[in-house]
Protein backbone atom coordinates (compact mmCIF):
# COMPACT_ATOMS: atom_id res chain seq x y z
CA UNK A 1 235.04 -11.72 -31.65
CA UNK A 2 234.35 -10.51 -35.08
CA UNK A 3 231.42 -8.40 -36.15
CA UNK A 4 229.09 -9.52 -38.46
CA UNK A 5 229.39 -6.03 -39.63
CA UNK A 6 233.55 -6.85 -39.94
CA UNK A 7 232.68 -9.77 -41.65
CA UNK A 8 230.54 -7.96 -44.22
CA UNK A 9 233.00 -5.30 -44.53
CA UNK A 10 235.39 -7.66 -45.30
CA UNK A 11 233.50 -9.56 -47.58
CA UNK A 12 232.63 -6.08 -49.52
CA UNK A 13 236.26 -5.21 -49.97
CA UNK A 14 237.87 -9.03 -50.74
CA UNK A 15 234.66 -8.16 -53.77
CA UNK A 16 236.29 -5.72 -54.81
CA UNK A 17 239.87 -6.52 -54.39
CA UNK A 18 239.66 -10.41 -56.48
CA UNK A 19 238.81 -7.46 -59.12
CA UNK A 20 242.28 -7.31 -60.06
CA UNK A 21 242.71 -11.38 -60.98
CA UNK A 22 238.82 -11.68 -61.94
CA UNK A 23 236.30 -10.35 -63.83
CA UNK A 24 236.56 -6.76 -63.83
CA UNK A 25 240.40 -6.62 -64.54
CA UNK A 26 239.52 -7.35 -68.12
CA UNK A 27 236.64 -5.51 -68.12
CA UNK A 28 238.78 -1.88 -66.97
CA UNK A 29 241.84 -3.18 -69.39
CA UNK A 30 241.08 -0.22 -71.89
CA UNK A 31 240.65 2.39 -70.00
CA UNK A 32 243.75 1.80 -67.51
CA UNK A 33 246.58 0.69 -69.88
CA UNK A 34 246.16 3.40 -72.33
CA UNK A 35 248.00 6.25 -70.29
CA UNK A 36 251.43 5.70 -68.74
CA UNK A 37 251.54 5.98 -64.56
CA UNK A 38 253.07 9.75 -65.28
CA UNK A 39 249.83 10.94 -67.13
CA UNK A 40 247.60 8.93 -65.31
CA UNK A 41 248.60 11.47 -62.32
CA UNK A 42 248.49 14.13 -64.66
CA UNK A 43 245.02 13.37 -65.73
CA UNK A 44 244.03 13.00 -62.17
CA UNK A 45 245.72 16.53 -60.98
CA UNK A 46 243.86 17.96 -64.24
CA UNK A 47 240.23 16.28 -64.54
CA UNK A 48 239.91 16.26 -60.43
CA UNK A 49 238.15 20.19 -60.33
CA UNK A 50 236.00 18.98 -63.21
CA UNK A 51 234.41 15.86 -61.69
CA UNK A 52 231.85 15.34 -58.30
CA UNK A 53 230.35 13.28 -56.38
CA UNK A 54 226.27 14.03 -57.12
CA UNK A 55 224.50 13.38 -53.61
CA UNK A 56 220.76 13.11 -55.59
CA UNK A 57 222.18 10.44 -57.94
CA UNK A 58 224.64 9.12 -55.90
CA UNK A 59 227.39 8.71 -59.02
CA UNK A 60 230.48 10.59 -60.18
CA UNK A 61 229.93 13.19 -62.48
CA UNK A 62 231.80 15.22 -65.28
CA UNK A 63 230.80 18.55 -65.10
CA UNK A 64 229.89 20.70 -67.79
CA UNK A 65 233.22 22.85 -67.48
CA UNK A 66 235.50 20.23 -68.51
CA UNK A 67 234.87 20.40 -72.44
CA UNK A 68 236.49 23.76 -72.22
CA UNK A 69 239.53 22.34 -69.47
CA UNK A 70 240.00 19.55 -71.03
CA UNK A 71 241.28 18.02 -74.60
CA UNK A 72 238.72 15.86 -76.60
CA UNK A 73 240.53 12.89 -75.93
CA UNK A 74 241.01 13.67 -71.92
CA UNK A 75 237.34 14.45 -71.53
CA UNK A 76 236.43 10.85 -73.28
CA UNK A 77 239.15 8.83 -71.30
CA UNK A 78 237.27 10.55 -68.30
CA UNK A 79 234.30 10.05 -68.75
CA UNK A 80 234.89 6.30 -69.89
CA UNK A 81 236.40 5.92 -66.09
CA UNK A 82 233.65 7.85 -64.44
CA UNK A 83 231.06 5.49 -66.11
CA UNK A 84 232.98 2.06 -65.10
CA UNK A 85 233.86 3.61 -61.71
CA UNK A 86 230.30 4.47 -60.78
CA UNK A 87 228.99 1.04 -62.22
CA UNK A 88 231.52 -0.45 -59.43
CA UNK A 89 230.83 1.54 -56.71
CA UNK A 90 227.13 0.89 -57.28
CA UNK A 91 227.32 -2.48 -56.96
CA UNK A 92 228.20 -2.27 -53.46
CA UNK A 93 226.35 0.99 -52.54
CA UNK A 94 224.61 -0.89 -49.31
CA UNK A 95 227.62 -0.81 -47.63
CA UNK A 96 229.37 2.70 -48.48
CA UNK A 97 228.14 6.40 -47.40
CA UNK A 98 229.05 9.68 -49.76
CA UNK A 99 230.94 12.36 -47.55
CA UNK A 100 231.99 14.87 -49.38
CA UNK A 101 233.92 13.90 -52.86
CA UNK A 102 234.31 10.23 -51.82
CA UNK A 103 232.80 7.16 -51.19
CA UNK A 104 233.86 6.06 -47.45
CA UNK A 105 233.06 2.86 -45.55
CA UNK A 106 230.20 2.80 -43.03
CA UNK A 107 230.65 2.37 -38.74
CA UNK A 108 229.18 -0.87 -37.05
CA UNK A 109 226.62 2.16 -35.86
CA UNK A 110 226.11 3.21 -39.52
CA UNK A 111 228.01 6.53 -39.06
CA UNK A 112 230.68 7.60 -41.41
CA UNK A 113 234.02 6.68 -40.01
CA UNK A 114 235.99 9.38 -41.95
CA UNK A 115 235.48 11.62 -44.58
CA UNK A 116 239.80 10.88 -45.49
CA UNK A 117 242.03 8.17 -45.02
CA UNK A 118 242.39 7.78 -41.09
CA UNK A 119 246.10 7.32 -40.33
CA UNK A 120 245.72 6.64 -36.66
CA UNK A 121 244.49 2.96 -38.58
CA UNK A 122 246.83 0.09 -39.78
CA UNK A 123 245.00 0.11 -43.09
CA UNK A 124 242.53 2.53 -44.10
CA UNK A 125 240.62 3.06 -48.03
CA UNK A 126 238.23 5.44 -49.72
CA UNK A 127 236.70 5.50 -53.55
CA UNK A 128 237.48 8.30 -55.53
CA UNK A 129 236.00 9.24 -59.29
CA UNK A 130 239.22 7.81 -60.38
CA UNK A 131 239.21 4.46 -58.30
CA UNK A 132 240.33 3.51 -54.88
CA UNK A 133 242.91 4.35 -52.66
CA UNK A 134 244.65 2.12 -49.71
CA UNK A 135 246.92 3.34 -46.95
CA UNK A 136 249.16 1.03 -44.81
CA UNK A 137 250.81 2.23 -41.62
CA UNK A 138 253.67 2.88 -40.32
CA UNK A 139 253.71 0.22 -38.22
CA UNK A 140 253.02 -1.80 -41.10
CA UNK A 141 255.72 -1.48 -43.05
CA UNK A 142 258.41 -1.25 -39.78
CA UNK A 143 256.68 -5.02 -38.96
CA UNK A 144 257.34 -6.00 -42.53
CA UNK A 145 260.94 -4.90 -42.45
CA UNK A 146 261.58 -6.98 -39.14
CA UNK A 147 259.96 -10.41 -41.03
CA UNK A 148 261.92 -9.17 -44.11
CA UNK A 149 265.14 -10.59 -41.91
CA UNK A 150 263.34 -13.61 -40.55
CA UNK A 151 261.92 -15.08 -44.01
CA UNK A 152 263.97 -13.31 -46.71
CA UNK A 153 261.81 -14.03 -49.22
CA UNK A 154 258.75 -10.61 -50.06
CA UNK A 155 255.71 -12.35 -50.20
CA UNK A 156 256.47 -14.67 -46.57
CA UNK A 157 257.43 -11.56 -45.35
CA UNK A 158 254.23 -9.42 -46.56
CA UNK A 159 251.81 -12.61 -45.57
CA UNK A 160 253.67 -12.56 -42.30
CA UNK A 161 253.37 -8.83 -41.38
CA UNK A 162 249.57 -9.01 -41.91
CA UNK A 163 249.14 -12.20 -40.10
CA UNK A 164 251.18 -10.70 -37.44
CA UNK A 165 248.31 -7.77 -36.90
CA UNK A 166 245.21 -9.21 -34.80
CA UNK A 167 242.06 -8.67 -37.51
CA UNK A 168 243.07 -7.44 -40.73
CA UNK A 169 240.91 -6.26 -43.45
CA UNK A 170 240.84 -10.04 -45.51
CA UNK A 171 241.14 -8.40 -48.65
CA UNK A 172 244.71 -7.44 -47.90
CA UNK A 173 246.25 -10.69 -49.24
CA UNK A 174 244.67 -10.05 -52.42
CA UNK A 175 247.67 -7.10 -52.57
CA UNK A 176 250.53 -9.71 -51.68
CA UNK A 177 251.60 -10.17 -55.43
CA UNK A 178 251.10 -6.27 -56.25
CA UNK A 179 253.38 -5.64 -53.68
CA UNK A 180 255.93 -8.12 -54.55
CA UNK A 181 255.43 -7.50 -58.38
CA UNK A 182 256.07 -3.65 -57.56
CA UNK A 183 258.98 -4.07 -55.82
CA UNK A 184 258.48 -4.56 -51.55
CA UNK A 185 262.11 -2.66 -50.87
CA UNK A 186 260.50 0.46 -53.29
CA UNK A 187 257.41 0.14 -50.89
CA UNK A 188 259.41 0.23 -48.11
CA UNK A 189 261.21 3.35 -49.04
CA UNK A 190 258.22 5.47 -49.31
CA UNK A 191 257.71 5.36 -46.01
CA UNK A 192 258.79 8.05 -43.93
CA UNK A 193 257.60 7.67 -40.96
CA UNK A 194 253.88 8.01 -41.86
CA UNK A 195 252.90 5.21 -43.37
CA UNK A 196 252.51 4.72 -47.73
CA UNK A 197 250.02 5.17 -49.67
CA UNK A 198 248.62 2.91 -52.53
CA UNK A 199 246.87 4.42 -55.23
CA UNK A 200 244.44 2.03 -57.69
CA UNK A 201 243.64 3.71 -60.98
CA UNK A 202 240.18 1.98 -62.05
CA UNK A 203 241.53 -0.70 -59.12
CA UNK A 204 244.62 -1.60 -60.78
CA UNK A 205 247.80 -0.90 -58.24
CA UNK A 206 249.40 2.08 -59.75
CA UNK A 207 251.66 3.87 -57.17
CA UNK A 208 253.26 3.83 -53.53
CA UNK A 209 253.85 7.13 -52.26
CA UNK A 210 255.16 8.29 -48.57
CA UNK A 211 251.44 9.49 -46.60
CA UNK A 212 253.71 12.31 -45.15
């Protein structure tokens, strides 16, 4: 039987995920096309010391230090993400907790169920100043390399793979295309025995990396 607090988490993160064929694609256009995938890290690595999560306001926030650690146009492009991040995140602030630097989904009992990415789940997620960030088990991806065989084609064999688990997040088939548009036998590869990590600048997919 599913939770009505499942369902709601659900419904929270299939919000956020029809982001990235909806509304707020458009809207983060700007911001996430203007720096290639190598400087987008860069800028992450870089701006990461200079930006918090303020518990009192409850938003991301560039501190003060970063005009001197950062170029003129670094410090704009992050405070432009900052801004649309936190606008985001607010929107569905009834359902998240702060711990720490990060935004992370609330327990059925309304305690935090992780302050990081739990790998002992199939699919785990967290907000970060710079957007969000997915991980997939794995399990995952050693299921999706067994219906690779039976259906051949990537996105039978993704929607397969998640059917295949008993209550997945329902927001996961909103990643179907990214996955097949990124390449699934490049998403396979990262994995090396621990499962891949997705990383969504402003919510656009970005990267798969090994979680090891």
């Amino acid at each position: 039987m599913v939770t009505s607090s499942v369902k709601k988490k659900t419904i929270l993160l299939a919000m956020v995920f029809s982001m990235l064929v909806s509304l707020f694609l458009p809207s983060l256009s700007s911001a996430s096309t203007s720096l290639t995938e190598e400087s987008k890290q860069a800028l992450i690595k870089k701006a990461t010391p200079y930006v918090y999560l303020d518990a009192e306001t409850e938003k991301f926030t560039v501190k003060k230090e970063a005009a001197d650690a950062l170029t003129e146009k670094e410090l704009k492009e992050v405070k432009e993400i900052v801004k649309l991040n936190n606008a985001e995140v607010q929107k569905h602030r009834s359902d998240l907790q702060i711990e720490g630097d990060k935004f992370v989904p609330k327990a059925e009992s309304g305690v935090i169920e992780g302050s990081a990415i739990d790998k002992k789940k199939n699919f785990d997620w967290d907000f970060t100043w710079w957007g969000l960030q997915v991980y997939w088990s794995h399990k995952f991806v050693e299921k999706l390399k067994d219906n690779l065989a039976l259906y051949g084609g990537g996105v039978a064999a993704l929607n397969a793979t998640i059917a295949y688990f008993a209550s997945p997040p329902g927001w996961v088939t909103s990643f179907v295309a990214a996955v097949a548009g990124i390449g699934v036998w490049a998403f396979i590869q990262q994995d090396k025995g621990c499962g891949v990590y997705l990383d969504c600048y402003l919510y656009v997919p970005t990267r798969w990396y090994s979680a090891c």
